[in-house]
Structures are given as C-alpha cells and as structure tokens.
Protein backbone atom coordinates (compact mmCIF):
# COMPACT_ATOMS: atom_id res chain seq x y z
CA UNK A 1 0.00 0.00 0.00
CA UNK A 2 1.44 3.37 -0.92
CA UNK A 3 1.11 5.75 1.77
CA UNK A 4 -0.05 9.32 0.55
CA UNK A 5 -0.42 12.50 2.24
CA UNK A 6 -1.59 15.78 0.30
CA UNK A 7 -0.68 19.28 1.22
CA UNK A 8 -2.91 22.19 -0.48
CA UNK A 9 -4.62 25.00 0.96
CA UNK A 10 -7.36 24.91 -1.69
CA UNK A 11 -10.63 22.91 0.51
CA UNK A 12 -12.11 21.94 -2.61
CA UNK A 13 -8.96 20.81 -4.47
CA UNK A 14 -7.49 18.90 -0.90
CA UNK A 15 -11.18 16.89 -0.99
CA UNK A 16 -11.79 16.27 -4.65
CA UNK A 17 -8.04 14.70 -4.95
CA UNK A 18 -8.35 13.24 -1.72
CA UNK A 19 -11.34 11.36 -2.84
CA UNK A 20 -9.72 10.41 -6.28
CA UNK A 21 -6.85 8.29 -4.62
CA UNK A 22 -8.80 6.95 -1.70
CA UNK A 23 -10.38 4.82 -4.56
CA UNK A 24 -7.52 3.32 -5.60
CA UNK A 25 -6.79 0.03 -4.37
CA UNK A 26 -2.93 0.43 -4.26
CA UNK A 27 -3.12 3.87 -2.41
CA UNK A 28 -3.87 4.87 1.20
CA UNK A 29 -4.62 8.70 1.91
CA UNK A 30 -3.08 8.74 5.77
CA UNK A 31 -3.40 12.63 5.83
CA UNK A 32 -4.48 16.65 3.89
CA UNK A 33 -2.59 19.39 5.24
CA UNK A 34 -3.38 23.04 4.64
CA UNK A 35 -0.50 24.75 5.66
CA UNK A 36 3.69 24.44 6.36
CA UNK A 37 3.14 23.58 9.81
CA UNK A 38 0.49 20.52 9.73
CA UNK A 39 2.43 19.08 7.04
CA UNK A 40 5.82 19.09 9.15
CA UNK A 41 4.00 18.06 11.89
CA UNK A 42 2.37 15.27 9.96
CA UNK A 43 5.50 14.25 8.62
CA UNK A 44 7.08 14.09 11.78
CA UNK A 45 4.44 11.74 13.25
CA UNK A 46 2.77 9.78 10.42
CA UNK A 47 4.27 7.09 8.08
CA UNK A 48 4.23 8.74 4.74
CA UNK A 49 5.87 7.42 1.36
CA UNK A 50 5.13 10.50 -0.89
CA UNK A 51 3.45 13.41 -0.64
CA UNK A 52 1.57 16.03 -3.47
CA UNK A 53 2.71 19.47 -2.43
CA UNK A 54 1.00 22.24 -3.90
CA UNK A 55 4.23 24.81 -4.87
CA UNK A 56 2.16 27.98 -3.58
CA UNK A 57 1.14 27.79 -0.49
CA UNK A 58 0.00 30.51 1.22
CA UNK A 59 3.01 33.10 1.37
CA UNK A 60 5.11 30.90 0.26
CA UNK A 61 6.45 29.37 -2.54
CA UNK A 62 7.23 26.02 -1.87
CA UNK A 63 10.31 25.18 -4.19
CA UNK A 64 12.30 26.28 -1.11
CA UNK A 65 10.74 24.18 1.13
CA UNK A 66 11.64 20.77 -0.79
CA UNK A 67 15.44 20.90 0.15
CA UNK A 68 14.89 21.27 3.46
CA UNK A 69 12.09 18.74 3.94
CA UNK A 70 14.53 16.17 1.80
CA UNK A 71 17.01 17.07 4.36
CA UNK A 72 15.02 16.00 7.40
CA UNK A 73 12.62 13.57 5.81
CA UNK A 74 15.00 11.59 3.77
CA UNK A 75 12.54 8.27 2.93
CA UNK A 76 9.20 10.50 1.81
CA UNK A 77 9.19 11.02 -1.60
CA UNK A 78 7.96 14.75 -2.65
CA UNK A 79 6.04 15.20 -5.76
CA UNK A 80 4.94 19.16 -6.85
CA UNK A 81 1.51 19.99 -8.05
CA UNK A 82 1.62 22.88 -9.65
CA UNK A 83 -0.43 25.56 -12.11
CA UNK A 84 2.76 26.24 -13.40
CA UNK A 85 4.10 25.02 -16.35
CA UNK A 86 7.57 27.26 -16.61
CA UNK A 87 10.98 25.63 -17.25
CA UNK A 88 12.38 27.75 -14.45
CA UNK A 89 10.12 26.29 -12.09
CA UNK A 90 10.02 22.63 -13.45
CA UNK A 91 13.68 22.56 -13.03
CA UNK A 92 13.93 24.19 -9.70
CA UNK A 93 11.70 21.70 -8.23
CA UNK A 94 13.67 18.56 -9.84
CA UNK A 95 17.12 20.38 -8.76
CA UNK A 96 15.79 21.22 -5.27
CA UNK A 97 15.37 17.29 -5.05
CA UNK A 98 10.96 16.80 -6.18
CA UNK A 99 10.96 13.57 -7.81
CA UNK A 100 7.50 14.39 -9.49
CA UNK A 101 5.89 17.31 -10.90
CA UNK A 102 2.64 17.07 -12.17
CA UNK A 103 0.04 19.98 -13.48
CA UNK A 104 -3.14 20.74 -11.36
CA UNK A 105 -5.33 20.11 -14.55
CA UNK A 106 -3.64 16.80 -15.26
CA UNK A 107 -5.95 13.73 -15.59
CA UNK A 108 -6.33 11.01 -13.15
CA UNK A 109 -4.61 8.74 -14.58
CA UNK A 110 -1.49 10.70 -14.59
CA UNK A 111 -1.83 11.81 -11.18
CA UNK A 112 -2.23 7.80 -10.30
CA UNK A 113 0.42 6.90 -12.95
CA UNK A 114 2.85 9.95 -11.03
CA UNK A 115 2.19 8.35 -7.73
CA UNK A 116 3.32 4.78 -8.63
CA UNK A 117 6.38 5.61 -10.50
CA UNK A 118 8.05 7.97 -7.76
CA UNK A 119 7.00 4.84 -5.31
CA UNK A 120 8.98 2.63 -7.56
CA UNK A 121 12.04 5.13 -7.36
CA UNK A 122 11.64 6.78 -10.49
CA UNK A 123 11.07 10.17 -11.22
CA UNK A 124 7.46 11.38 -12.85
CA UNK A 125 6.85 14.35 -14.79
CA UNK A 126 3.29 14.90 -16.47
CA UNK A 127 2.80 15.01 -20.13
CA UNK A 128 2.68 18.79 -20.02
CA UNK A 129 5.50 19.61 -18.04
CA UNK A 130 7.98 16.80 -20.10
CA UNK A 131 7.25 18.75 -23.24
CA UNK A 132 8.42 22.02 -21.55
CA UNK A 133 11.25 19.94 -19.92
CA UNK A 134 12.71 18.32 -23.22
CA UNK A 135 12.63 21.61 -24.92
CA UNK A 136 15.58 23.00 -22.91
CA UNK A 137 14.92 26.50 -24.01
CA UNK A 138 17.99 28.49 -24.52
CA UNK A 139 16.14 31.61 -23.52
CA UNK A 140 14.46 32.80 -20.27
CA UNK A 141 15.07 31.59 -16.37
CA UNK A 142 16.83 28.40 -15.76
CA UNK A 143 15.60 28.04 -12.39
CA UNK A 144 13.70 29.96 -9.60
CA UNK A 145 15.88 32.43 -8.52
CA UNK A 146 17.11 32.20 -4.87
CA UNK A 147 16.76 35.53 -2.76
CA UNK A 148 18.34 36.66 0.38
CA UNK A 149 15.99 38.06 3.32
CA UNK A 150 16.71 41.86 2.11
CA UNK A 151 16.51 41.14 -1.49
CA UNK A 152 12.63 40.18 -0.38
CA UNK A 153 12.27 43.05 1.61
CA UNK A 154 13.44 45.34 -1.33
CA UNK A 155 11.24 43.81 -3.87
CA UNK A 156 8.21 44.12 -1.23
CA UNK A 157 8.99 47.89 -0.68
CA UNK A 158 9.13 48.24 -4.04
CA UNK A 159 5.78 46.80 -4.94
CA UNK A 160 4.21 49.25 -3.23
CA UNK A 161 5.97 52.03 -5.07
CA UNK A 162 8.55 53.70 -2.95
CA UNK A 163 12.05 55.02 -4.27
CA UNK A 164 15.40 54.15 -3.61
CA UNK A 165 15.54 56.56 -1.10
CA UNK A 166 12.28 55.93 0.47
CA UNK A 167 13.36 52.22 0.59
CA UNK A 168 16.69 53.12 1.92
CA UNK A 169 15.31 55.37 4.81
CA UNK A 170 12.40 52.78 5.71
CA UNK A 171 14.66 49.40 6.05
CA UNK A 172 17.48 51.76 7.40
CA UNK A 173 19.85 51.18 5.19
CA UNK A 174 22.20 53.39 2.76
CA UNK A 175 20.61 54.45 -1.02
CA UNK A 176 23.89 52.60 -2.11
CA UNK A 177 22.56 49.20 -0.76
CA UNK A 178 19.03 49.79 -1.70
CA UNK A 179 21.06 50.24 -5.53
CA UNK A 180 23.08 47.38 -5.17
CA UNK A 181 20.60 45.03 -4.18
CA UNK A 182 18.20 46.30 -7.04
CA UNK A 183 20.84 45.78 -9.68
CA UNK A 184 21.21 42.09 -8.38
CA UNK A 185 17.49 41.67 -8.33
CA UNK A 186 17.41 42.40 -12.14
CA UNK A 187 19.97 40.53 -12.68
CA UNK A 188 18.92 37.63 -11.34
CA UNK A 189 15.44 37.70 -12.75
CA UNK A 190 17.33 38.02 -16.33
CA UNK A 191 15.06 41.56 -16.71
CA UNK A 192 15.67 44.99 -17.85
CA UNK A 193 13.73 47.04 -15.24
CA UNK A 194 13.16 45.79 -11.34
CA UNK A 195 8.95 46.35 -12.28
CA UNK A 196 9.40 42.90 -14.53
CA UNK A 197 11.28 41.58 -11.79
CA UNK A 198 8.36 42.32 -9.07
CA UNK A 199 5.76 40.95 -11.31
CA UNK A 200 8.22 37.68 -11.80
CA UNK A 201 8.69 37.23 -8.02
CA UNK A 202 4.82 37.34 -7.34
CA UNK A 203 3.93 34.92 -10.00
CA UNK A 204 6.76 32.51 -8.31
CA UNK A 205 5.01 33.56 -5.11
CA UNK A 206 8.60 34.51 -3.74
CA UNK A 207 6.79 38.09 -2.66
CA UNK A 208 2.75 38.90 -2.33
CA UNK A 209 0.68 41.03 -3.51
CA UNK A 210 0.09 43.90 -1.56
C-alpha cells in the first residue's frame, strides 16, 4: 500500500483529490494538510511514502521548502503539483530534489500513474511539463531564482511604489545598498527594469501582492 499524504490549501482541491486516490486500491490517503506547519508536523508523526505538495502555499512558494524537507525527511518522496508550467520552475523543483511534478489540470490517470512511478524510485513528470522539460529553451530563467531576506524586503517595498531613497530610509539602510541590491534583483530575474522583476517574483510567489 502506498502511503499518501496531500498538502494544499485549496478545501475543494485537498477533498476532490483526496477522494480520487482513496479509490484506488494500491493507495492509502493517511493525511491533507493546509499549511507548512500541519504538514511538518504530519510528517514528523505519520508514516508517509510521498506526498503532493501544492508549490504555492499561502506566502510561500514552496520550491524552497523541498530541500529542506529532503534534508530531514530523507525516505518521503515529494512530488509538486503545480499551475505552473515554466521551465524555471520545473527545473527548480527537480534540482531542489521533487521527484514528481505534475500539473493541477492533469488527468487522473497521470496523477495515479505519477504516484506509482516515484513509489517505484523513479522520477514522474506529467505530459505537459515533459514537453516544456525536453525543450531545454535556450532563452528565459533556468531556475527559480534564490533571494536573500533583504533582497525580499526590497522587492516588497518596491511593490508598493517607494524610491530608492524611500526604501533606503524605511529598512534603514544606505541608497547605495538599496542600488546594489536592485541591480542584483534584475539581474537575477534576467530583466531589464526591477517592475518585470516584481511581477516575476509574485507569480513565483517569492513576494505577495500587496
């Protein structure tokens, strides 16, 4: 029996797929989380061989949870549901150590199909996402980019619309930092402006929306 636990905070989602795989013969639902801390808890209690992790949570973006929970939860296998279907973030969650990573409008059978192929040890991708995978697109992110605790802060106080300087004198910090750490931001994102680079980081869900 392959032990499943499911980790979205969509109520309707959590039920319908929870009710999907409880009908399988091969697959025991032991537990739906709706948040970070349930599921670590859960995972820290419960026997669990894999479990579907939604990659936005709320106010956070998952991706950078899957390291971690690798880390301290070597034996359960992690495998990302996700309405993206981005190389970046494909490839981020495979890197990061996911050893599935299936679409949220998927079918059934590929969700099913997903779960019994990480079980075996393999890795799963859905149809959609292996088409975006194989293409290896020259152009664009390669992964997720990874940003410090200030580079968040910046790109939150920039959301809103303050300046350099207003930025600077808020987080109390010089307008040279606030620059530095803006050029880096663009940079990473692969952008021209830091606006493309806010609107990047709250797709990812790496900032919200204010």
């Amino acid at each position: 029996m392959i032990k499943v636990a499911i980790t979205d905070d969509h109520p309707l989602l959590l039920e319908g797929l929870k009710n999907i795989l409880s009908n399988q013969a091969e697959i025991e639902v032991v537990a739906c989380f709706r948040d970070k801390e349930s599921m670590l808890h859960g995972l820290s209690t419960l026997d669990i061989d894999i479990i579907l992790l939604d990659i936005n949570l709320a106010e956070i973006n998952t991706v950078e949870l899957i390291k971690p929970l690798k880390e301290k939860f070597p034996l359960v296998e992690i495998i990302m549901l996700s309405v993206h279907n981005e190389y970046a973030v494909i490839n981020s969650s495979l890197t990061e150590g996911a050893k599935g990573y299936i679409q949220k409008n998927a079918s059934v059978e590929e969700i099913i199909s997903g779960i019994k192929q990480v079980y075996k040890g393999e890795s799963y991708l859905c149809s959609q996402s292996k088409i975006v995978l194989d293409k290896k697109e020259e152009i664009g992110l390669k992964q997720i980019p990874k940003l410090t605790r200030r580079e968040k802060e910046i790109l939150v106080e920039a959301a809103t619309g303050l300046t350099t300087n207003q930025i600077a004198e808020k987080l109390f910090i010089s307008h040279h930092t606030v620059e530095s750490h803006r050029k880096n931001l663009i940079e990473k994102f692969q952008t021209s402006n830091l606006s493309t680079a806010i609107k990047m980081a709250i797709e990812y869900n790496l900032i919200q929306r204010n």
